[in-house]
N, C-alpha and C. Protein backbone atom coordinates (compact mmCIF):
# COMPACT_ATOMS: atom_id res chain seq x y z
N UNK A 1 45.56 21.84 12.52
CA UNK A 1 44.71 21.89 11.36
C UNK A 1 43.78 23.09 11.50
N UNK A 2 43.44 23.61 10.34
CA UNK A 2 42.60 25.10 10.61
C UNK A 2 40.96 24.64 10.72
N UNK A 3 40.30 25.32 11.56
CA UNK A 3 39.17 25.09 11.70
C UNK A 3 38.45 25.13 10.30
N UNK A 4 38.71 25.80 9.25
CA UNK A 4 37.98 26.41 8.32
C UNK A 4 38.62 25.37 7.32
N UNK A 5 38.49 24.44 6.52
CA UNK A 5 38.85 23.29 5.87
C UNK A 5 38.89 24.11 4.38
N UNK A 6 38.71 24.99 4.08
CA UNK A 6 38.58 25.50 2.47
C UNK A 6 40.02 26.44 2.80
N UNK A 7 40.68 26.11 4.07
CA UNK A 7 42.26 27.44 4.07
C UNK A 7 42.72 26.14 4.92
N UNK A 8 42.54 24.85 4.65
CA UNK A 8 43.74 23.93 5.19
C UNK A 8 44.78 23.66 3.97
N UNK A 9 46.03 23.96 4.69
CA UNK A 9 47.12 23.89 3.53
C UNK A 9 48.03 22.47 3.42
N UNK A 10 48.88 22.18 2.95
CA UNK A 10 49.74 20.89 2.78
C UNK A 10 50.39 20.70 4.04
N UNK A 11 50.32 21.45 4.56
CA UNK A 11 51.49 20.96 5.95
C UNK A 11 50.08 20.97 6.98
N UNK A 12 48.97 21.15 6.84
CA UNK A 12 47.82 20.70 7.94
C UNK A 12 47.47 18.94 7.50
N UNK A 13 48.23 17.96 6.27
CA UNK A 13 47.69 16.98 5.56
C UNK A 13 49.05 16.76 5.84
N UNK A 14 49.44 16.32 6.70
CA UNK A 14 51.38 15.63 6.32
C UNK A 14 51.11 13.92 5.54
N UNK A 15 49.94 13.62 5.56
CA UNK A 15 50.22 11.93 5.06
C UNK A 15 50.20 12.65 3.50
N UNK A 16 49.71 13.58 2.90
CA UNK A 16 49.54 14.11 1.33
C UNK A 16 51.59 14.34 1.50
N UNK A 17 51.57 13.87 0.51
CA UNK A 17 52.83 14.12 -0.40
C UNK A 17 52.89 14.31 -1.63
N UNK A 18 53.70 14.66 -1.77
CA UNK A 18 53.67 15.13 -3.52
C UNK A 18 53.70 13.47 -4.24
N UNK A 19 54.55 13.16 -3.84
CA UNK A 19 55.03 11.91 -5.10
C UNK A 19 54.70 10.63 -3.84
N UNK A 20 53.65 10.28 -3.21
CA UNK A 20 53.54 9.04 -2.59
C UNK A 20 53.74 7.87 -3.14
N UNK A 21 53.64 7.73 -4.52
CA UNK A 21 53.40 6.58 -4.96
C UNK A 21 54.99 5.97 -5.58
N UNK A 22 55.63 7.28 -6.01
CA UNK A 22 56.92 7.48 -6.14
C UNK A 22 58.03 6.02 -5.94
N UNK A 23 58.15 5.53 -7.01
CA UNK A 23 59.07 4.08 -5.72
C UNK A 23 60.54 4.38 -6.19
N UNK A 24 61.23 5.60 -7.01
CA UNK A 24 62.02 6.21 -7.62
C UNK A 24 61.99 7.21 -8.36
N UNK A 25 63.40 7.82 -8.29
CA UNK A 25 63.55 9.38 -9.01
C UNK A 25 63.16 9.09 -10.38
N UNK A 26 62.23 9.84 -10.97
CA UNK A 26 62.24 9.73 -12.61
C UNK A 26 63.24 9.76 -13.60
N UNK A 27 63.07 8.71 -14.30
CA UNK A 27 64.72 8.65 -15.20
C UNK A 27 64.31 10.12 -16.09
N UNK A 28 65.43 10.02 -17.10
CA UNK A 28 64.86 11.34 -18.06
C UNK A 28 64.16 10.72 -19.25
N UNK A 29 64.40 9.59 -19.58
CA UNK A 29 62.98 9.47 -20.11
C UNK A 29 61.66 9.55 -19.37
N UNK A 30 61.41 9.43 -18.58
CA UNK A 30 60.33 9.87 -17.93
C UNK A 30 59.78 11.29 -17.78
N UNK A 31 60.83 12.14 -17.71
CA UNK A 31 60.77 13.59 -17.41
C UNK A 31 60.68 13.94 -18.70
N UNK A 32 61.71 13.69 -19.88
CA UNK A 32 61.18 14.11 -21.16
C UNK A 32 59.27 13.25 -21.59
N UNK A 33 58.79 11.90 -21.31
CA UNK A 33 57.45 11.67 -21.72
C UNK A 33 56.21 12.73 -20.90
N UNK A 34 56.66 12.47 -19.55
CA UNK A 34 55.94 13.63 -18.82
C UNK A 34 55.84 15.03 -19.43
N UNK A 35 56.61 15.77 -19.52
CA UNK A 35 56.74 17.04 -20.12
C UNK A 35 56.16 16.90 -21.49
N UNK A 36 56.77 15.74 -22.11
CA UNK A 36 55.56 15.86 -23.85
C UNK A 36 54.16 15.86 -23.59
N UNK A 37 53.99 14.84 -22.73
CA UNK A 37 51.86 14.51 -22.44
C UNK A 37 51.29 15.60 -21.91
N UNK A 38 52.34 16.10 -21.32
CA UNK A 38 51.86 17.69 -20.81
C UNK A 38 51.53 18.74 -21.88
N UNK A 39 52.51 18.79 -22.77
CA UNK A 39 52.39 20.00 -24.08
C UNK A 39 51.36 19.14 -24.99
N UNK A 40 51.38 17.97 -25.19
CA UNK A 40 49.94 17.09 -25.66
C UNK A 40 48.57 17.48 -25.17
N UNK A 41 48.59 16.71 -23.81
CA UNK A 41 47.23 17.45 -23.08
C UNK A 41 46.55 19.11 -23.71
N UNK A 42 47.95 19.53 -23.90
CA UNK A 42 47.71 21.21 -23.60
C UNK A 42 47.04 21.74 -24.73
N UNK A 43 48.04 21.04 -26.27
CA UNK A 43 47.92 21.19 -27.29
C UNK A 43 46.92 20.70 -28.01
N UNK A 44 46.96 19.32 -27.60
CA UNK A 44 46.10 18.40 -28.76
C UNK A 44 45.25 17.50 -28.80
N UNK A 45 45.14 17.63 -27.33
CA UNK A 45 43.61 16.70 -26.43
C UNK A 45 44.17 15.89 -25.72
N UNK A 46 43.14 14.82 -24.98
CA UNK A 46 42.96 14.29 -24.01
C UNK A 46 42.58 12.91 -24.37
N UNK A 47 42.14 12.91 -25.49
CA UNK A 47 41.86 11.27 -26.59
C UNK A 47 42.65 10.61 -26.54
N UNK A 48 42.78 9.32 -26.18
CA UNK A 48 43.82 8.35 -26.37
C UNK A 48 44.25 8.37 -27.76
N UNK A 49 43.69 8.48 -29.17
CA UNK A 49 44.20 8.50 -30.37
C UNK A 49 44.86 9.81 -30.79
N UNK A 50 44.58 11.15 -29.87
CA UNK A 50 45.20 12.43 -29.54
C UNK A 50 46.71 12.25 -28.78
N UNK A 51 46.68 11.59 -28.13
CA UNK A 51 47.97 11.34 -27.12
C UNK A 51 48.70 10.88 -28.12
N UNK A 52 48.53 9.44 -28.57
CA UNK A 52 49.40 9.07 -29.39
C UNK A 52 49.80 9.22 -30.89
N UNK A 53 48.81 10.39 -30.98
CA UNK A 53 49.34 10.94 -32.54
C UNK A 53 50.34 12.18 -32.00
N UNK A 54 50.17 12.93 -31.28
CA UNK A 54 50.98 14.13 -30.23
C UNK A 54 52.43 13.69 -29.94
N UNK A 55 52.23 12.27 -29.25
CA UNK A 55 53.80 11.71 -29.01
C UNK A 55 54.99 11.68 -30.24
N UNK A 56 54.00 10.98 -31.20
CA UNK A 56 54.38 10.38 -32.40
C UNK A 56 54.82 12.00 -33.27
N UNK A 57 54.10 13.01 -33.17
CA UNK A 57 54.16 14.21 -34.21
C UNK A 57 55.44 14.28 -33.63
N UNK A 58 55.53 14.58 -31.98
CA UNK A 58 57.11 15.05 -31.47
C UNK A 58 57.97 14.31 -31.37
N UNK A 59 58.17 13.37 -31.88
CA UNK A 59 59.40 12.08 -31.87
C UNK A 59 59.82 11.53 -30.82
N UNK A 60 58.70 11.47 -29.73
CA UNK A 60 58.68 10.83 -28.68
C UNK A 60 58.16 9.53 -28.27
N UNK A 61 59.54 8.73 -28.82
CA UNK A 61 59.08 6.99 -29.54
C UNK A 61 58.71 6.79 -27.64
N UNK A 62 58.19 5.12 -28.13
CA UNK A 62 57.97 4.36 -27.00
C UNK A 62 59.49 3.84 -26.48
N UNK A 63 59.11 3.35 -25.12
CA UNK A 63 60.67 3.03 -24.93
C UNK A 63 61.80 1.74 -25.61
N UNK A 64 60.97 1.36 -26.60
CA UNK A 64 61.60 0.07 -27.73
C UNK A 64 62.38 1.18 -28.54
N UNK A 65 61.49 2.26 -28.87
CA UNK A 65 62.26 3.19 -30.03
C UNK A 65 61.10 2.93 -31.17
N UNK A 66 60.15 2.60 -31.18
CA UNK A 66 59.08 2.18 -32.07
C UNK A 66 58.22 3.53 -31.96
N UNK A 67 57.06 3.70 -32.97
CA UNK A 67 56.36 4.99 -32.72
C UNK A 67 55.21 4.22 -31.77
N UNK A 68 54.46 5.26 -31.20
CA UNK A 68 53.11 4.90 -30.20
C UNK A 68 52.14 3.88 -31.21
N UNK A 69 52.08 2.93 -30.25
CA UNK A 69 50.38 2.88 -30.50
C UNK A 69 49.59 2.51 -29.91
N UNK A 70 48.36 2.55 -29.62
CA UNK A 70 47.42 3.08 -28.20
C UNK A 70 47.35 1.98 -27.50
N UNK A 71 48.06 0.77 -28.30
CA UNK A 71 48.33 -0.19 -27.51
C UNK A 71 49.50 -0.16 -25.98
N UNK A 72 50.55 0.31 -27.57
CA UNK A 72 51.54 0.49 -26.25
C UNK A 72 51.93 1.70 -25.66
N UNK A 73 51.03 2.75 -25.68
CA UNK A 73 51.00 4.07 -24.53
C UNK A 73 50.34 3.35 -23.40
N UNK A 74 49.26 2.00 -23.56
CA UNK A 74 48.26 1.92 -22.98
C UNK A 74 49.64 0.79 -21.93
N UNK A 75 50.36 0.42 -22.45
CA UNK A 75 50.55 -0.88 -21.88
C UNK A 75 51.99 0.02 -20.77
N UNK A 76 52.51 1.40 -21.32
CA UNK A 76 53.64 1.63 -20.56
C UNK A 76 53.10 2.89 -19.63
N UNK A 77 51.77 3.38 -20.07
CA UNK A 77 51.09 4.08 -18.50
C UNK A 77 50.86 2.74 -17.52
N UNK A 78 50.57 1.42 -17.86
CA UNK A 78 50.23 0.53 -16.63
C UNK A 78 51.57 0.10 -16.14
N UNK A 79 52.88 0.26 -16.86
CA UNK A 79 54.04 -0.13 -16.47
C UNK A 79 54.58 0.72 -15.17
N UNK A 80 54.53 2.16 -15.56
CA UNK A 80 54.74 3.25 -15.08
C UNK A 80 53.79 3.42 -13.54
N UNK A 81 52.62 2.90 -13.48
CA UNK A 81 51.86 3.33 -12.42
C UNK A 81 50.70 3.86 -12.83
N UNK A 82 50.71 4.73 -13.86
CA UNK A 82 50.13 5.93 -14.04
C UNK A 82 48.28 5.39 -14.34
């Protein structure tokens, strides 16, 4: 580990992993919702009523196939981990 803690890198932290919590590979729905909340975040805020109007603009139903609602973004980030 480097004496100087502001130039310790990822391999001086081996318990840090990228994906610890990880309990499987992301399906592609996952990789396609990830990648939308990302261009959301980026685009159109950080508001829970922002998220799920963002999902909903890009046709990125919930996983029923239903559009968002802050119910159930709320209920499949606690499914997910997130």
């Amino acid at each position: 580990m480097s004496d100087n803690p502001s130039k310790n890198t990822a391999q001086d932290w081996p318990y840090l992993e990228i994906h610890q919590s990880r309990t499987h590979e992301p399906t592609p729905y996952e990789y396609k919702l990830a990648a939308t909340l990302e261009d959301v975040f980026t685009k159109d805020g950080h508001a829970l009523e922002d998220v799920v109007r963002g999902l909903n603009a890009r046709k990125v139903h919930a996983p029923d196939g239903a559009a968002w609602t802050e119910e159930s973004f709320a209920a499949e980030m606690h499914r997910l981990g997130a």
